[in-house]
C-alpha atoms as a PDB file:
ATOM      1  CA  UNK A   1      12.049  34.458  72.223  1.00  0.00           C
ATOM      2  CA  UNK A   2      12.832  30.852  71.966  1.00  0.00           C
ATOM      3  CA  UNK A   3      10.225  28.282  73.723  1.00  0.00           C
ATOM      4  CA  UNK A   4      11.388  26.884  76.474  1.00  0.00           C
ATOM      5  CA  UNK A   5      12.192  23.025  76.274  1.00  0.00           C
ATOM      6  CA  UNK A   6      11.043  21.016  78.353  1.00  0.00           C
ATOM      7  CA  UNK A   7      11.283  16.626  78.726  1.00  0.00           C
ATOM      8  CA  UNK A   8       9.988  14.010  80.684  1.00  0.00           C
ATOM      9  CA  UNK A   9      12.178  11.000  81.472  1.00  0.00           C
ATOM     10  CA  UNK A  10       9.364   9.190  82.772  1.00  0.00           C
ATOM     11  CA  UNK A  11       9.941   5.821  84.605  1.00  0.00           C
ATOM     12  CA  UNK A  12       8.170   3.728  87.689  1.00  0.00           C
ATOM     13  CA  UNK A  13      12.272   3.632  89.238  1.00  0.00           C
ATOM     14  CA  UNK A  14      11.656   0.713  91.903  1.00  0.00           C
ATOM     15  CA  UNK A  15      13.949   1.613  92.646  1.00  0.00           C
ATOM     16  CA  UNK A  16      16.301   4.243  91.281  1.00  0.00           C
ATOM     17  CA  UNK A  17      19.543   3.193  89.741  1.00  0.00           C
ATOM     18  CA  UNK A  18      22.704   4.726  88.703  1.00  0.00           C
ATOM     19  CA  UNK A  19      21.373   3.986  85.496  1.00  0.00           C
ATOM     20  CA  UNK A  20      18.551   6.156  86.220  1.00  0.00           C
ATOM     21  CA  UNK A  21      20.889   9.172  87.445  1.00  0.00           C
ATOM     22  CA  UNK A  22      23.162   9.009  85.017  1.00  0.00           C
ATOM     23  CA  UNK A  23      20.387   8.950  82.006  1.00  0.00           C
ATOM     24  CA  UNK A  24      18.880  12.010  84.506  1.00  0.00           C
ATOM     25  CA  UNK A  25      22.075  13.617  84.653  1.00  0.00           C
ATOM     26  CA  UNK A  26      22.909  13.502  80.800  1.00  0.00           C
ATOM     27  CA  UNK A  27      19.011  14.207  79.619  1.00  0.00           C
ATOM     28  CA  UNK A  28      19.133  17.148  82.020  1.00  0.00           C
ATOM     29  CA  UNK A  29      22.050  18.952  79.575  1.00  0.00           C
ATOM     30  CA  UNK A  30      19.271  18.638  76.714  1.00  0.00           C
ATOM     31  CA  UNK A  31      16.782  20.496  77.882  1.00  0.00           C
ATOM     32  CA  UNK A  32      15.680  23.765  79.976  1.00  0.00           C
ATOM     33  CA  UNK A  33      13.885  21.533  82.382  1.00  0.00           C
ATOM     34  CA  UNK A  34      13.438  18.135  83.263  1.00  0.00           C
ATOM     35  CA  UNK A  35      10.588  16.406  84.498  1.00  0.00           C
ATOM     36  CA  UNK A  36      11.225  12.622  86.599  1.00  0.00           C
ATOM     37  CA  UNK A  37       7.859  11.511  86.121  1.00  0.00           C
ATOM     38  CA  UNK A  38       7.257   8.954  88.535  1.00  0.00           C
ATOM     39  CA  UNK A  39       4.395   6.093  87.425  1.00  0.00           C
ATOM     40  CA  UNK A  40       2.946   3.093  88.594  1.00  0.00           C
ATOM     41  CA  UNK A  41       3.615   0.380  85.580  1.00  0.00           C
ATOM     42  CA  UNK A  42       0.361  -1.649  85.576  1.00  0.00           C
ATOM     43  CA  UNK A  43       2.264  -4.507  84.762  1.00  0.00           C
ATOM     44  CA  UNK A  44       4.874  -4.514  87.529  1.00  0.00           C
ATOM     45  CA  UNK A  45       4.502  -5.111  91.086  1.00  0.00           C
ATOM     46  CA  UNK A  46       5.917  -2.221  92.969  1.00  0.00           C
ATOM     47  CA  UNK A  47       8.784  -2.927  96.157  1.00  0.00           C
ATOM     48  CA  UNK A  48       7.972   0.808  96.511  1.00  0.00           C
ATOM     49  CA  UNK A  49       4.009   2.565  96.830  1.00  0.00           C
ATOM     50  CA  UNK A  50       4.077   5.841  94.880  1.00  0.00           C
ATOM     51  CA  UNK A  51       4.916   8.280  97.684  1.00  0.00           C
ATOM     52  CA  UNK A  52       7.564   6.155  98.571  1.00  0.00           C
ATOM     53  CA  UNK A  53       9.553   6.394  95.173  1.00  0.00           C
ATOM     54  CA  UNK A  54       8.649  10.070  94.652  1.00  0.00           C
ATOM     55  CA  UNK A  55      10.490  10.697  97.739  1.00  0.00           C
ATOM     56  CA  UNK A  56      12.962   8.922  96.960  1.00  0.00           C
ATOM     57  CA  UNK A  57      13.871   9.994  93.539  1.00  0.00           C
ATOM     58  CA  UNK A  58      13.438  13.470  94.722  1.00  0.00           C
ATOM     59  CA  UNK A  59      16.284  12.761  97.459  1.00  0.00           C
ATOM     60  CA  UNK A  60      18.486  11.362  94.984  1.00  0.00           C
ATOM     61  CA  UNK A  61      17.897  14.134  92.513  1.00  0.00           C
ATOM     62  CA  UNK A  62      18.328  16.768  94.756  1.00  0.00           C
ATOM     63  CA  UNK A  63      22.853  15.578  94.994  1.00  0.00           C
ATOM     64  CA  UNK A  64      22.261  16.373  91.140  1.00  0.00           C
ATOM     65  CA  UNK A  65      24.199  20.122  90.760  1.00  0.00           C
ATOM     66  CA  UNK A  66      21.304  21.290  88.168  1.00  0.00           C
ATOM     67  CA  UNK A  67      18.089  23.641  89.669  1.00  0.00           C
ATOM     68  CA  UNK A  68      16.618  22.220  86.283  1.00  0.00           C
ATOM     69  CA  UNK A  69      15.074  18.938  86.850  1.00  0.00           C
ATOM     70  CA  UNK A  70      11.975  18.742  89.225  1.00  0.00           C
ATOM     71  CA  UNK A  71      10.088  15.630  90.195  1.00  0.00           C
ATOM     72  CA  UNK A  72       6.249  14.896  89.044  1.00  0.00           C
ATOM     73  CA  UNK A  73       4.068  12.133  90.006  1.00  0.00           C
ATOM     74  CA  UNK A  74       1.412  10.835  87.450  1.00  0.00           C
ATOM     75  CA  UNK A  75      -1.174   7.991  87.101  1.00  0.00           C
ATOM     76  CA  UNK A  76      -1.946   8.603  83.251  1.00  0.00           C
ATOM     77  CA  UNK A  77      -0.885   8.276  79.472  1.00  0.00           C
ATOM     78  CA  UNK A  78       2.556   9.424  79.405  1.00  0.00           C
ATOM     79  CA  UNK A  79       1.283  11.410  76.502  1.00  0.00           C
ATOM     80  CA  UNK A  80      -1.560  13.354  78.494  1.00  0.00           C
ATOM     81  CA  UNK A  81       0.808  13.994  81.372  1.00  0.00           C
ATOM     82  CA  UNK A  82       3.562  15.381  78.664  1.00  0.00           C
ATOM     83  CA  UNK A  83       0.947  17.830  77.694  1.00  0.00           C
ATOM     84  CA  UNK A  84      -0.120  18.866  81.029  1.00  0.00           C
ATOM     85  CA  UNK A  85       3.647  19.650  81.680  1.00  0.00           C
ATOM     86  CA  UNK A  86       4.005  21.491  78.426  1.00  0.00           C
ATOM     87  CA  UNK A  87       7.051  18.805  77.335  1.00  0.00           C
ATOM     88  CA  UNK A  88       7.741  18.677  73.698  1.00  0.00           C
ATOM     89  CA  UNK A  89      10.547  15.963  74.448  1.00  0.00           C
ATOM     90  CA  UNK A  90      10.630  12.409  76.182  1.00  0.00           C
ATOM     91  CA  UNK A  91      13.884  11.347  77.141  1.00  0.00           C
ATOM     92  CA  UNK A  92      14.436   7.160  77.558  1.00  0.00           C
ATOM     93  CA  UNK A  93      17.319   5.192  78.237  1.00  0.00           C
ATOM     94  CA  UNK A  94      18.181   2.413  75.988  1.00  0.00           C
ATOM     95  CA  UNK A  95      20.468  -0.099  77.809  1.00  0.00           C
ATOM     96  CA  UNK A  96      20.326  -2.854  74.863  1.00  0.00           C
ATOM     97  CA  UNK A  97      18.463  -4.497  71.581  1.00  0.00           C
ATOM     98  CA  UNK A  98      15.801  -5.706  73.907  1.00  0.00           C
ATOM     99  CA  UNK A  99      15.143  -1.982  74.800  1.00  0.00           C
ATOM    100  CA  UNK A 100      15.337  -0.783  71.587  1.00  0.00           C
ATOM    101  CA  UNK A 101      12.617  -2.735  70.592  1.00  0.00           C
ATOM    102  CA  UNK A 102      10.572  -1.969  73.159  1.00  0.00           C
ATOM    103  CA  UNK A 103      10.870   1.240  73.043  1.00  0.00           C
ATOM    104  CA  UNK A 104      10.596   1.327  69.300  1.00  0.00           C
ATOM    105  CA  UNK A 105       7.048   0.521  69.668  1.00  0.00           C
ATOM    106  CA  UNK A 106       6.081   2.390  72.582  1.00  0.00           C
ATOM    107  CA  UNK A 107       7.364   5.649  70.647  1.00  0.00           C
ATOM    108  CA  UNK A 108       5.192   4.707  67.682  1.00  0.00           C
ATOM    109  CA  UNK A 109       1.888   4.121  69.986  1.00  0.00           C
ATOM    110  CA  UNK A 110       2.803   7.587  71.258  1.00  0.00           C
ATOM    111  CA  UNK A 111       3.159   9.129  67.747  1.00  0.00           C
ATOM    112  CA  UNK A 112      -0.099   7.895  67.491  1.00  0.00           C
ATOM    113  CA  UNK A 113      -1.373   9.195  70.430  1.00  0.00           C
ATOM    114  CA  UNK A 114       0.294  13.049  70.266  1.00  0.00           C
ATOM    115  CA  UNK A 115       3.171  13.361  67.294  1.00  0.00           C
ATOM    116  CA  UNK A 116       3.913  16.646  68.648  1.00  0.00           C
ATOM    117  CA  UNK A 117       5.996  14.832  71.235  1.00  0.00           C
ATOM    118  CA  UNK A 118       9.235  13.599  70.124  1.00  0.00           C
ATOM    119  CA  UNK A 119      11.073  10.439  71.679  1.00  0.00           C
ATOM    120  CA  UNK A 120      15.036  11.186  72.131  1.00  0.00           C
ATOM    121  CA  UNK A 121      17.210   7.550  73.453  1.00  0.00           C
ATOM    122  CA  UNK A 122      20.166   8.006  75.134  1.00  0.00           C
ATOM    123  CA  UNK A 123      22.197   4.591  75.556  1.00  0.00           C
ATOM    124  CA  UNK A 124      22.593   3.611  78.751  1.00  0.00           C
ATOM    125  CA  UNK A 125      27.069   4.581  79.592  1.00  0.00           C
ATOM    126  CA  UNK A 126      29.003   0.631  78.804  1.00  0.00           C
ATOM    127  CA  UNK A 127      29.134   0.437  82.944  1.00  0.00           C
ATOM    128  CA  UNK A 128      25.440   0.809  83.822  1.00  0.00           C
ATOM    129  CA  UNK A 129      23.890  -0.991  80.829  1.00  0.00           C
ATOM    130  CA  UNK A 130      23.322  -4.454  82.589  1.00  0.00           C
ATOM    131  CA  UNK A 131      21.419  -2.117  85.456  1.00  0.00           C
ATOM    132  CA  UNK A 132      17.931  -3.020  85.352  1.00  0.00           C
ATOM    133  CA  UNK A 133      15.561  -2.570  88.766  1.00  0.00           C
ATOM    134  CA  UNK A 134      14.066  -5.292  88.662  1.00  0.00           C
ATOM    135  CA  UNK A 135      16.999  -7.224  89.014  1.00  0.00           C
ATOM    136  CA  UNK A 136      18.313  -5.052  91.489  1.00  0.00           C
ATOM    137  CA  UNK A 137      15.198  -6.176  93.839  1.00  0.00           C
ATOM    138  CA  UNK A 138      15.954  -9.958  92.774  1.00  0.00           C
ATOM    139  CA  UNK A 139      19.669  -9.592  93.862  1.00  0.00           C
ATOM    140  CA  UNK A 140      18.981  -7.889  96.923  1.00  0.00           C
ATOM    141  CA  UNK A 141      15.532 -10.653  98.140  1.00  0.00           C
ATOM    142  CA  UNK A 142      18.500 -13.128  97.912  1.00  0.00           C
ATOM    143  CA  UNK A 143      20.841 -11.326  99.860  1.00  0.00           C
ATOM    144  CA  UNK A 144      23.100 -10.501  97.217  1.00  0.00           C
ATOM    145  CA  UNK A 145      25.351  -7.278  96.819  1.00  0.00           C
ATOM    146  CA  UNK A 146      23.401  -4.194  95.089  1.00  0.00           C
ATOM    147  CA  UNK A 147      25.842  -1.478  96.094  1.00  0.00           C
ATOM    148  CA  UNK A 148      27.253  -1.326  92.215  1.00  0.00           C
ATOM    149  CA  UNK A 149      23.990  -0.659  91.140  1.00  0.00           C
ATOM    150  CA  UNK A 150      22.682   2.021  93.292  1.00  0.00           C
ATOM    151  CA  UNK A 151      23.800   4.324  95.664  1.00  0.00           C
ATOM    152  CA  UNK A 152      23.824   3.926  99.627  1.00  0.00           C
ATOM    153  CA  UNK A 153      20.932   5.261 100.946  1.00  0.00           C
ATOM    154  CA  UNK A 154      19.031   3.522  98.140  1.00  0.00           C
ATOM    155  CA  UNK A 155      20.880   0.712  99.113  1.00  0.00           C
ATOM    156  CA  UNK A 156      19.285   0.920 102.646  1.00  0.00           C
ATOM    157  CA  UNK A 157      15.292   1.541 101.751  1.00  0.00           C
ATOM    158  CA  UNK A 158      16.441  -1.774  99.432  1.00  0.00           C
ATOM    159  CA  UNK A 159      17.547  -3.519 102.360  1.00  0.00           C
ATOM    160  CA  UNK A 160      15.471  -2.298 104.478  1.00  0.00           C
ATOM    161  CA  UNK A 161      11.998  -3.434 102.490  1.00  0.00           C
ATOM    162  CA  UNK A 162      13.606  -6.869 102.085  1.00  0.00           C
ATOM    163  CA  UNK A 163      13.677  -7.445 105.855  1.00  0.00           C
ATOM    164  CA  UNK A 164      10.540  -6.479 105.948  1.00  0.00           C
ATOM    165  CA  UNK A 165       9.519  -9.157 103.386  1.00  0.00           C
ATOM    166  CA  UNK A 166      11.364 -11.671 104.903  1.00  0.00           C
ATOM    167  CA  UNK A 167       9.416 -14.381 106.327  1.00  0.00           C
ATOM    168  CA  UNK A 168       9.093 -15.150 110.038  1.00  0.00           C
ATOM    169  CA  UNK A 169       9.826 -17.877 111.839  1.00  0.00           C
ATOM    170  CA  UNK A 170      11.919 -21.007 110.767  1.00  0.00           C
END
């Protein structure tokens, strides 16, 4: 009997994107099971606390027709937390050159780390390649349009942390 396969697409998704689904959606076909694992990047500032993003990632995961992808918090090396889960396979999305680098070396740190875990890149579909979260929260603090970039009820936690942000007064 053949092993069963199993990937991470790991990611901090603050928030998630149609980017994110469809690289979810697409990884999900390559494997037996998917894990989201859902991380705090040290180096960003999260919109959303952990809890917060689990749940949502879980919500938006759950429209997904596939009873193969399951959602995972961690607050580790993405290579100890791929061995926890048993994952022989991390799944990234590549949206550009600028990825691609950065990913290039990540995967080589983690060869370093555990080279029983292989890196597959999927490229990001033409449409959702200029998709980035980060910008997503920058468009939205300045009131701009995000609904192209995520869905609606994304589009409302967005929204609705902004106007908490807001300032007071005048």
């Amino acid at each position: 009997m053949m092993a069963k396969r199993i990937g991470i697409y790991p990611g901090t998704f603050d928030p998630i994107t149609l980017g994110h689904m469809d690289i979810i959606e697409r990884g999900a076909k390559l494997v037996d099971e998917l894990i989201i694992g859902v991380t705090t990047n040290i180096a960003k500032s999260p919109m959303f606390d952990d809890d917060e993003r689990i749940a949502m990632v879980e919500r938006e995961v759950a429209k997904i027709a596939c009873d193969t992808i399951r959602v995972v918090g961690f607050n580790s090396l993405l290579m100890d937390f791929a061995e926890q889960m048993n994952a022989g396979i991390v799944v990234r999305g590549i949206r550009g050159v600028t990825d691609f680098e950065y990913e290039y070396q990540l995967t080589g740190m983690n060869r370093q780390l555990n080279d029983r875990i292989e890196t597959v890149f999927l490229m990001a579909d033409v449409e959702l390649q200029p998709i980035a979260s980060r910008l997503v929260k920058e468009i939205a603090f300045y009131g701009g349009p995000i609904e192209k970039f995520v869905t609606p009820a994304v589009r409302a936690d967005v929204e609705a942390r902004v106007q908490k942000m807001a300032p007071r007064g005048g």
